[in-house]
N, C-alpha and C. Protein backbone atom coordinates (compact mmCIF):
# COMPACT_ATOMS: atom_id res chain seq x y z
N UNK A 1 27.52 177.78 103.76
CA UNK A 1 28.85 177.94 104.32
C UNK A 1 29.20 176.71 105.14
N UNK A 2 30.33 176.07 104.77
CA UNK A 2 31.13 174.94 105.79
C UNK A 2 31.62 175.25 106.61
N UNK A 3 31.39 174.79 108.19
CA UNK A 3 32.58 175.15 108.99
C UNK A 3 32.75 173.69 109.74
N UNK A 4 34.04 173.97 110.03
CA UNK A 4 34.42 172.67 111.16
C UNK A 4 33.97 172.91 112.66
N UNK A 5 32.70 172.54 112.89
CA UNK A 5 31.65 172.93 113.99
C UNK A 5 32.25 172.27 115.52
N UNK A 6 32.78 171.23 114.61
CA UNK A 6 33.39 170.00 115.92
C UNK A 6 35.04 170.78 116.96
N UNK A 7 35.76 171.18 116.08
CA UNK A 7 37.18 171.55 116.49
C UNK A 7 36.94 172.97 117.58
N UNK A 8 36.19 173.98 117.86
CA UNK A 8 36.30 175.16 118.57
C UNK A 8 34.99 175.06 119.58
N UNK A 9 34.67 173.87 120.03
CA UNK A 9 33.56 173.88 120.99
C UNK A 9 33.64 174.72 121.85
N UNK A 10 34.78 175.25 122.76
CA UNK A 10 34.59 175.69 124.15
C UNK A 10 33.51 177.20 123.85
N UNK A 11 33.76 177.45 122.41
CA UNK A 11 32.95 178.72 121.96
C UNK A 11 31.75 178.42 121.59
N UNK A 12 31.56 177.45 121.12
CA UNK A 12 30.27 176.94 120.45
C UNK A 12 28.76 176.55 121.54
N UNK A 13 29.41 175.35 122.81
CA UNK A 13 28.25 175.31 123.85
C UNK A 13 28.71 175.74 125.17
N UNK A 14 27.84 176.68 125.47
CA UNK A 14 27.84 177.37 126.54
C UNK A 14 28.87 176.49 128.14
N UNK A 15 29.04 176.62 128.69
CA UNK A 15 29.88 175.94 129.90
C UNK A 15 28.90 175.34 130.87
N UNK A 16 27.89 175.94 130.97
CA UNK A 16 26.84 175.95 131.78
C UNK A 16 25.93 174.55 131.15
N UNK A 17 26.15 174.07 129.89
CA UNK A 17 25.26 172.64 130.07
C UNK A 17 26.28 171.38 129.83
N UNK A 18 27.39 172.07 129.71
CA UNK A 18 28.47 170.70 130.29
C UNK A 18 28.42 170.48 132.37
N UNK A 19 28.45 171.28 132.66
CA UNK A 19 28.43 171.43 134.20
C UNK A 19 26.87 170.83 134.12
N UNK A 20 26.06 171.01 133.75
CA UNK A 20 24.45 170.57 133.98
C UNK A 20 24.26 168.67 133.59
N UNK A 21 25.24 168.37 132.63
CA UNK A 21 25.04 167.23 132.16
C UNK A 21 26.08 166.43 132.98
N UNK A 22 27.19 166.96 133.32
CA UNK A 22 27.82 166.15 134.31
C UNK A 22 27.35 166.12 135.85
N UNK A 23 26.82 167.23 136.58
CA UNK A 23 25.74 166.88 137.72
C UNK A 23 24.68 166.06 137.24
N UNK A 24 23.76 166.13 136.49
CA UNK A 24 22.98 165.33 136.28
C UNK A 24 23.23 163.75 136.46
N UNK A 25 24.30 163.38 135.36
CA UNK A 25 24.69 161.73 135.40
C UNK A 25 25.37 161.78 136.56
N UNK A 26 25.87 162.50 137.22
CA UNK A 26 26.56 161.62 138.57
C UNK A 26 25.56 161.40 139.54
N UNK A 27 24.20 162.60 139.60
CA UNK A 27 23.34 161.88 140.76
C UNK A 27 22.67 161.03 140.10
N UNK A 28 22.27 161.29 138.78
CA UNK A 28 21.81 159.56 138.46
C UNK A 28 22.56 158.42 138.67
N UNK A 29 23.76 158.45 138.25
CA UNK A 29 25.03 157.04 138.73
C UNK A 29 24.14 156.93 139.94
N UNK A 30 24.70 157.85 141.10
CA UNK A 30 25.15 157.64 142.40
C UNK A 30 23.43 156.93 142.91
N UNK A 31 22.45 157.97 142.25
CA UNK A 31 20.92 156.76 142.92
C UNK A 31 21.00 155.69 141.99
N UNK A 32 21.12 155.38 141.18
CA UNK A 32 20.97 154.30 140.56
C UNK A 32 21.57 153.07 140.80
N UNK A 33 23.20 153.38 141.08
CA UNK A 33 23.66 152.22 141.66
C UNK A 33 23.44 152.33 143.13
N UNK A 34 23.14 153.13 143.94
CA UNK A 34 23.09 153.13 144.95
C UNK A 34 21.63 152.10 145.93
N UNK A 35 20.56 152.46 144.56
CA UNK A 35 18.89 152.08 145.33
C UNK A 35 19.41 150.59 144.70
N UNK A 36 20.45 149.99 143.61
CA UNK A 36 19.98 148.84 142.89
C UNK A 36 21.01 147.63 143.90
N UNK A 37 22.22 148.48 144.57
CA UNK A 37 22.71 147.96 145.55
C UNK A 37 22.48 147.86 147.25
N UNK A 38 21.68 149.02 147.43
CA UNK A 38 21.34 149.53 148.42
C UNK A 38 22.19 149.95 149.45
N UNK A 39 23.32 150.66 149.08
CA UNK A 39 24.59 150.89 149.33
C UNK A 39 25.10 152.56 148.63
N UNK A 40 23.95 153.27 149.12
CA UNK A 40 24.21 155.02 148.48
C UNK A 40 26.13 155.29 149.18
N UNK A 41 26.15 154.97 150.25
CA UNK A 41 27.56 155.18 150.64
C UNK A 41 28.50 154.85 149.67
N UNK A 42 28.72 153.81 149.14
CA UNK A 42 29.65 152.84 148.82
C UNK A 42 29.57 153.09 146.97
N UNK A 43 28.27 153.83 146.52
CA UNK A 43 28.04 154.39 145.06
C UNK A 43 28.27 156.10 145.59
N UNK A 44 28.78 156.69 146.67
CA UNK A 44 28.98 158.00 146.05
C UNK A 44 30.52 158.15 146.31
N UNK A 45 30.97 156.98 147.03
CA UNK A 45 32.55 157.00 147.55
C UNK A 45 33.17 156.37 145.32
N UNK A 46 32.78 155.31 145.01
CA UNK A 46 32.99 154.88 144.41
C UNK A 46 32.73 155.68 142.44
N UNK A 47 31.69 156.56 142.34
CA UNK A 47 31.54 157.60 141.45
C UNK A 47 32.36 158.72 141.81
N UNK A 48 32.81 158.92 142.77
CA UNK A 48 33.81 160.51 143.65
C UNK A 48 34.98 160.23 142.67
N UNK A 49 35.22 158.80 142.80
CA UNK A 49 36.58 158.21 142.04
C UNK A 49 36.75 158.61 140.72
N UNK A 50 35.67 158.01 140.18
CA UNK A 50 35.57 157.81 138.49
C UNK A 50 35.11 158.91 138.05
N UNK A 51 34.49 159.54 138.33
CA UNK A 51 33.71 160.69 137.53
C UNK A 51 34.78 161.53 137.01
N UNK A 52 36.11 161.87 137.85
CA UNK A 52 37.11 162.95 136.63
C UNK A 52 37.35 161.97 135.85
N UNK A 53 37.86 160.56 135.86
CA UNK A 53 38.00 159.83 134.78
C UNK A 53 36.84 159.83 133.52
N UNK A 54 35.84 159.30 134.04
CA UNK A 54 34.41 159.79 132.96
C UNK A 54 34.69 160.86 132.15
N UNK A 55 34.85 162.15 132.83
CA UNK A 55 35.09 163.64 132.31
C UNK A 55 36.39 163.19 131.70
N UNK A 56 37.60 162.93 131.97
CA UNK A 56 39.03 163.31 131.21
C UNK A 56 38.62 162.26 129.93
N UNK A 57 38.14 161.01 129.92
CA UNK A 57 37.72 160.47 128.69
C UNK A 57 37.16 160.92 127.59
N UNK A 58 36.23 161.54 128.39
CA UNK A 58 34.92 161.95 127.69
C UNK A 58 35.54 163.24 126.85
N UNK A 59 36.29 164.45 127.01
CA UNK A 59 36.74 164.94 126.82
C UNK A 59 38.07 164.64 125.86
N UNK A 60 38.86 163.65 125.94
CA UNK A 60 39.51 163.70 125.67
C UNK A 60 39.27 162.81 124.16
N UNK A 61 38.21 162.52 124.16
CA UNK A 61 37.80 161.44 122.90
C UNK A 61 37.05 162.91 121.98
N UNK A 62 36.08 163.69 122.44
CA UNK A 62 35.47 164.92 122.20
C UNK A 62 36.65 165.84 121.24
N UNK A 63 37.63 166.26 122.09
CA UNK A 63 38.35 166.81 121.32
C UNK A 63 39.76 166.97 120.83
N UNK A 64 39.73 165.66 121.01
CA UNK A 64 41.01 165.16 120.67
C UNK A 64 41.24 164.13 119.46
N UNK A 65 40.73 163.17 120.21
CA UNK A 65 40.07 161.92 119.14
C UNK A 65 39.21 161.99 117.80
N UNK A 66 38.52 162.94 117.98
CA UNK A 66 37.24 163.21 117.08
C UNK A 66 37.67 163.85 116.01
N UNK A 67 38.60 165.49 116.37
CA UNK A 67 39.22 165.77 115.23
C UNK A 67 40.16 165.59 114.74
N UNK A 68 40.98 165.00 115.57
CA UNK A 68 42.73 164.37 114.89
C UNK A 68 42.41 162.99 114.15
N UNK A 69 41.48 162.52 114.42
CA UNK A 69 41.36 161.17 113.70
C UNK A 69 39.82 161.14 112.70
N UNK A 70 39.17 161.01 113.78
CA UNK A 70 37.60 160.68 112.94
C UNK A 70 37.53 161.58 111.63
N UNK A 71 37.57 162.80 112.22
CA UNK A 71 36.90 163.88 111.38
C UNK A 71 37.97 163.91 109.90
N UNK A 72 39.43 162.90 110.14
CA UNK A 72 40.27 163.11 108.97
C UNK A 72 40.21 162.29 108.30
N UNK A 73 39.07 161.04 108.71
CA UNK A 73 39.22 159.26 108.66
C UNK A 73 40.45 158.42 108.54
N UNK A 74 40.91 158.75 109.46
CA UNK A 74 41.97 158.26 110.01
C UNK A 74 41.36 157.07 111.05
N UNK A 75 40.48 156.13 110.66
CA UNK A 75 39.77 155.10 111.62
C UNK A 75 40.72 154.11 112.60
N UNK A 76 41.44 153.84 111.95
CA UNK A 76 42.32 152.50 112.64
C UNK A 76 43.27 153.58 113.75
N UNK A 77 43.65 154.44 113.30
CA UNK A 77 44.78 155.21 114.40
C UNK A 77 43.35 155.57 115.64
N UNK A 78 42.19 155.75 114.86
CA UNK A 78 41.21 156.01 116.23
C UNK A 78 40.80 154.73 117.24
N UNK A 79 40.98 153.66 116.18
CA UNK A 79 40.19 152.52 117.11
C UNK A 79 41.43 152.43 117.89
N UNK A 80 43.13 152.26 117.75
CA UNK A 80 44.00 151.88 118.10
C UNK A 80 43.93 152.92 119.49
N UNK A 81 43.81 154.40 119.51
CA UNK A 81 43.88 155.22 120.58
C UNK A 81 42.66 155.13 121.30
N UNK A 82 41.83 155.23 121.42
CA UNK A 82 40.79 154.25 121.93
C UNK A 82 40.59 153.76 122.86
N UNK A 83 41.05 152.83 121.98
CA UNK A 83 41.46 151.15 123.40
C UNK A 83 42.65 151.37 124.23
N UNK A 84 43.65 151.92 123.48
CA UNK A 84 45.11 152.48 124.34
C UNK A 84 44.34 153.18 126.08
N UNK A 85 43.34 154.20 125.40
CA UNK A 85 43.00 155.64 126.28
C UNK A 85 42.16 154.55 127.31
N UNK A 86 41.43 153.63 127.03
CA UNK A 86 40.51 152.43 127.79
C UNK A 86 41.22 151.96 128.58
N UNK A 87 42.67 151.15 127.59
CA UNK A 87 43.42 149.87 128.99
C UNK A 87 43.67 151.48 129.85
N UNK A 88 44.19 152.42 129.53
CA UNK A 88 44.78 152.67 130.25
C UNK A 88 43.92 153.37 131.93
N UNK A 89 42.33 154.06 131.24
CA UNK A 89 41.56 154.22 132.26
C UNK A 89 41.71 152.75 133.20
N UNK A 90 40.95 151.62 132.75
CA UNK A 90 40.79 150.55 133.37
C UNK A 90 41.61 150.48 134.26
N UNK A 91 42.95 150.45 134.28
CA UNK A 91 44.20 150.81 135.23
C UNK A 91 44.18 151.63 135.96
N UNK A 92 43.92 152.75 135.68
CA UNK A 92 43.99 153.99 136.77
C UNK A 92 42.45 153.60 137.43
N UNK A 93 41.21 153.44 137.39
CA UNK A 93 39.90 153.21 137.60
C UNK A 93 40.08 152.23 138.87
N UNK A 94 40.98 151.15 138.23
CA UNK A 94 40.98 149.55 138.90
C UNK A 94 41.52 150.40 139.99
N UNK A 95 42.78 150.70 139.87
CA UNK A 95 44.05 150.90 141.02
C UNK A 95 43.46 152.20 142.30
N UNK A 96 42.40 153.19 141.63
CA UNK A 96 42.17 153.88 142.77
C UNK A 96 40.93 153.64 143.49
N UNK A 97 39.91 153.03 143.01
CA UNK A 97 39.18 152.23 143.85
C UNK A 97 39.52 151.56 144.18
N UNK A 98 40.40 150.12 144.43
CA UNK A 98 41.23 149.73 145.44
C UNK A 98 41.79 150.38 145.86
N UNK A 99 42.78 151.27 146.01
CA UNK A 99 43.36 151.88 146.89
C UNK A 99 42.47 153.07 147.79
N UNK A 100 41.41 153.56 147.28
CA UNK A 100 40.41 154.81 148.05
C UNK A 100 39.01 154.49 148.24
N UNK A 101 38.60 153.19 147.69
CA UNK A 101 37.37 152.70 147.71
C UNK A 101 37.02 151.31 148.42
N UNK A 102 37.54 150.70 147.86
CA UNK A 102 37.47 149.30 149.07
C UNK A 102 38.56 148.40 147.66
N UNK A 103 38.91 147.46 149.25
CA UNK A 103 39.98 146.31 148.57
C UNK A 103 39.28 145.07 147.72
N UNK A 104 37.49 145.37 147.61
CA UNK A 104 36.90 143.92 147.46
C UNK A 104 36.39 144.82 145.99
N UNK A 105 37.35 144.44 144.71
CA UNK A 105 37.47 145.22 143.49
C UNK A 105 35.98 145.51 143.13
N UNK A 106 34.88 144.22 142.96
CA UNK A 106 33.92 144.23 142.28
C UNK A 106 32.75 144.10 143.11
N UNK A 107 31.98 144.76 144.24
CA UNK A 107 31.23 143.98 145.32
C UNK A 107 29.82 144.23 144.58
N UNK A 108 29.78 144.84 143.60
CA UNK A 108 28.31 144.45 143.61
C UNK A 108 27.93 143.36 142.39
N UNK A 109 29.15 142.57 141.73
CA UNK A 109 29.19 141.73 141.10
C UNK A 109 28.46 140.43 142.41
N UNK A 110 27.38 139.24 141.35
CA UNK A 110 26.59 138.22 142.11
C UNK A 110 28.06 137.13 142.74
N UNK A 111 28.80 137.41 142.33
CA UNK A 111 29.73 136.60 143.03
C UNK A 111 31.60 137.44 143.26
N UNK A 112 32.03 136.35 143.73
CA UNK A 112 33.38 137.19 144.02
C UNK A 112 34.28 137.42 142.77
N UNK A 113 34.37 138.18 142.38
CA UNK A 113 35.12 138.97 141.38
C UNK A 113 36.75 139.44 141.73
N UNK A 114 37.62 139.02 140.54
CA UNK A 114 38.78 139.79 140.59
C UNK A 114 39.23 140.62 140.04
N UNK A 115 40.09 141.55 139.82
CA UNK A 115 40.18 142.47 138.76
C UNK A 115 41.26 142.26 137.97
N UNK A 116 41.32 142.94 136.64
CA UNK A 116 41.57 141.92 135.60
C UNK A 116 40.92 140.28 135.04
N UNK A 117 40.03 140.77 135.18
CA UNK A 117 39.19 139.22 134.60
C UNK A 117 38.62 139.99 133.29
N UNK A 118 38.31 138.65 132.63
CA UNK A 118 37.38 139.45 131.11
C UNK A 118 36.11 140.02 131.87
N UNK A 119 35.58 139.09 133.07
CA UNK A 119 34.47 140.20 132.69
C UNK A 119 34.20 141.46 133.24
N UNK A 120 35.16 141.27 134.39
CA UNK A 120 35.23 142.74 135.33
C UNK A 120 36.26 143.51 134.04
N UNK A 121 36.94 144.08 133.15
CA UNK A 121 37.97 144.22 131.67
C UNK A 121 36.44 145.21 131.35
N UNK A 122 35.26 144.00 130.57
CA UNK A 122 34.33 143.92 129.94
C UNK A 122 33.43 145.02 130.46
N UNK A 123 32.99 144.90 131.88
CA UNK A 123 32.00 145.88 131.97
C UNK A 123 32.29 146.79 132.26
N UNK A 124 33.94 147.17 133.12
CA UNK A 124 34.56 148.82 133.03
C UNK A 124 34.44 149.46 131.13
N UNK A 125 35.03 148.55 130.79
CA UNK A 125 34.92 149.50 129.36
C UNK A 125 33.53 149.57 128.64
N UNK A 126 32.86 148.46 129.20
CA UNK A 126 31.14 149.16 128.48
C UNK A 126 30.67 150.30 128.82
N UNK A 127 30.99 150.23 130.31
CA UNK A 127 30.84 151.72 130.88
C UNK A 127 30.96 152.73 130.17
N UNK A 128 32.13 152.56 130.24
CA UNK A 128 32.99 153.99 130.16
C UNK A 128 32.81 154.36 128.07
N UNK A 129 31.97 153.25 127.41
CA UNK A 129 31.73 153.69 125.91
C UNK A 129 30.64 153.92 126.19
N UNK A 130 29.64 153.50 127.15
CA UNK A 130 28.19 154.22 126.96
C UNK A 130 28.40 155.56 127.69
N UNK A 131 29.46 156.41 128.69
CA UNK A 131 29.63 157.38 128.78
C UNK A 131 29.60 158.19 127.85
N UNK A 132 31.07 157.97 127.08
CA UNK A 132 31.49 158.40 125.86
C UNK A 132 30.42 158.59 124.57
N UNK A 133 29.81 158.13 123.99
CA UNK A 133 28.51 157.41 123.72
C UNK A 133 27.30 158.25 123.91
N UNK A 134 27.01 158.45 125.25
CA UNK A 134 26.30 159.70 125.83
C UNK A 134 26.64 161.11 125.62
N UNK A 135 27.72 161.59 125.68
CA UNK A 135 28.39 162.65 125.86
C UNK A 135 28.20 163.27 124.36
N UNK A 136 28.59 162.30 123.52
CA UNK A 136 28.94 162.68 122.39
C UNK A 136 27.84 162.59 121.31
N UNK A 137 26.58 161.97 121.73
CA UNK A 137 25.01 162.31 121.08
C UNK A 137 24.97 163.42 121.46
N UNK A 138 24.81 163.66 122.80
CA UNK A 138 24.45 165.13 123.49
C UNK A 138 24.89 166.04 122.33
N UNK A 139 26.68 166.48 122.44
CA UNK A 139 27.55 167.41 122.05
C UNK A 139 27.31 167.63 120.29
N UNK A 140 27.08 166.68 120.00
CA UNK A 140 26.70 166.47 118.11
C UNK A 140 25.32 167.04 118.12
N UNK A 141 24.22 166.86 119.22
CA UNK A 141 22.76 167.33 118.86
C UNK A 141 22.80 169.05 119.52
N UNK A 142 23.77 169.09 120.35
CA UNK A 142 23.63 170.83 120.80
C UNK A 142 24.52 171.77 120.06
N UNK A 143 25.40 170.92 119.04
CA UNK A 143 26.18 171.74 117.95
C UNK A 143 25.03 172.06 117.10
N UNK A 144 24.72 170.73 116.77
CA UNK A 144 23.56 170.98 115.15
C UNK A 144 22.82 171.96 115.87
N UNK A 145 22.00 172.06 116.88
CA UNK A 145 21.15 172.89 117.19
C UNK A 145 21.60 174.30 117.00
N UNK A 146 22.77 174.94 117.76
CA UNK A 146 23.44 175.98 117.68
C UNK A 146 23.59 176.34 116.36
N UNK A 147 24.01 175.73 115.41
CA UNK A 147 24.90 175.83 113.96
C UNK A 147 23.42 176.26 113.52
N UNK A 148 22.11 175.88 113.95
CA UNK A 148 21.00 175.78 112.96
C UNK A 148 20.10 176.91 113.35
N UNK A 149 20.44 177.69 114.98
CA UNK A 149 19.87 178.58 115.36
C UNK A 149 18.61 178.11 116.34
N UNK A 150 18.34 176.84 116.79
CA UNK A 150 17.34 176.34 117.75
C UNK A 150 17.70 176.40 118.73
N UNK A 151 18.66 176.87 119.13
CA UNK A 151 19.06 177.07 120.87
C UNK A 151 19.70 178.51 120.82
């Protein structure tokens, strides 16, 4: 039997290991950049920010993106929304950590950084695809599991 496993998730994995996987990566973010900067303050003010962004991405590529485009191969309308859904985090990301996080855009960059540069551009959106990236191994390996009866 075929089913479209991807389109009716909220039924498919439980609520309880989306809530488990998003606590998880934020106290990892928050020690990770925190012990590598030594600045836990300044990594839990600065993840407080981003993390609904993380989530509204992450989500919004999950089940939005995935079956209106991927799943129809509709590729180019996906790469095009994408990058749209990216500039447009990068913007909202940039603008409220300056405005709720500190005015000095990039401080744990080795030198002074501005925003909007390629490479401060560059490593918000690496980010935010190894989020995406993450999320979406997870969500593909706890479907198959479900669909197959191992969980």
């Amino acid at each position: 039997m075929k089913t479209n496993w991807i389109e009716n998730t909220s039924s498919v994995i439980p609520r309880n290991y989306h809530v488990i996987f998003w606590l998880s990566y934020f106290t990892f973010n928050v020690i990770r950049w925190g012990s590598y900067f030594d600045n836990y303050w300044y990594s839990l003010k600065s993840n407080l920010v981003e993390f609904p962004l993380h989530i509204l991405i992450v989500y919004f590529h999950i089940y939005v993106l995935i079956p209106k485009f991927v799943l129809k191969k509709k590729y180019k309308q996906y790469v095009f929304f994408i990058i749209i859904s990216l500039a447009v985090l990068y913007l909202v990301r940039t603008g409220l950590n300056y405005l709720l996080v500190t005015k000095e855009i990039w401080p744990e960059a080795e030198s002074s950084q501005q925003a909007f540069t390629f490479n401060h551009i560059l490593a918000v959106t690496i980010g935010e695809l190894y989020v995406i990236a993450l999320a979406n191994c997870l969500e593909v390996r706890i479907r198959l599991d479900l669909r197959n009866g191992t969980r």
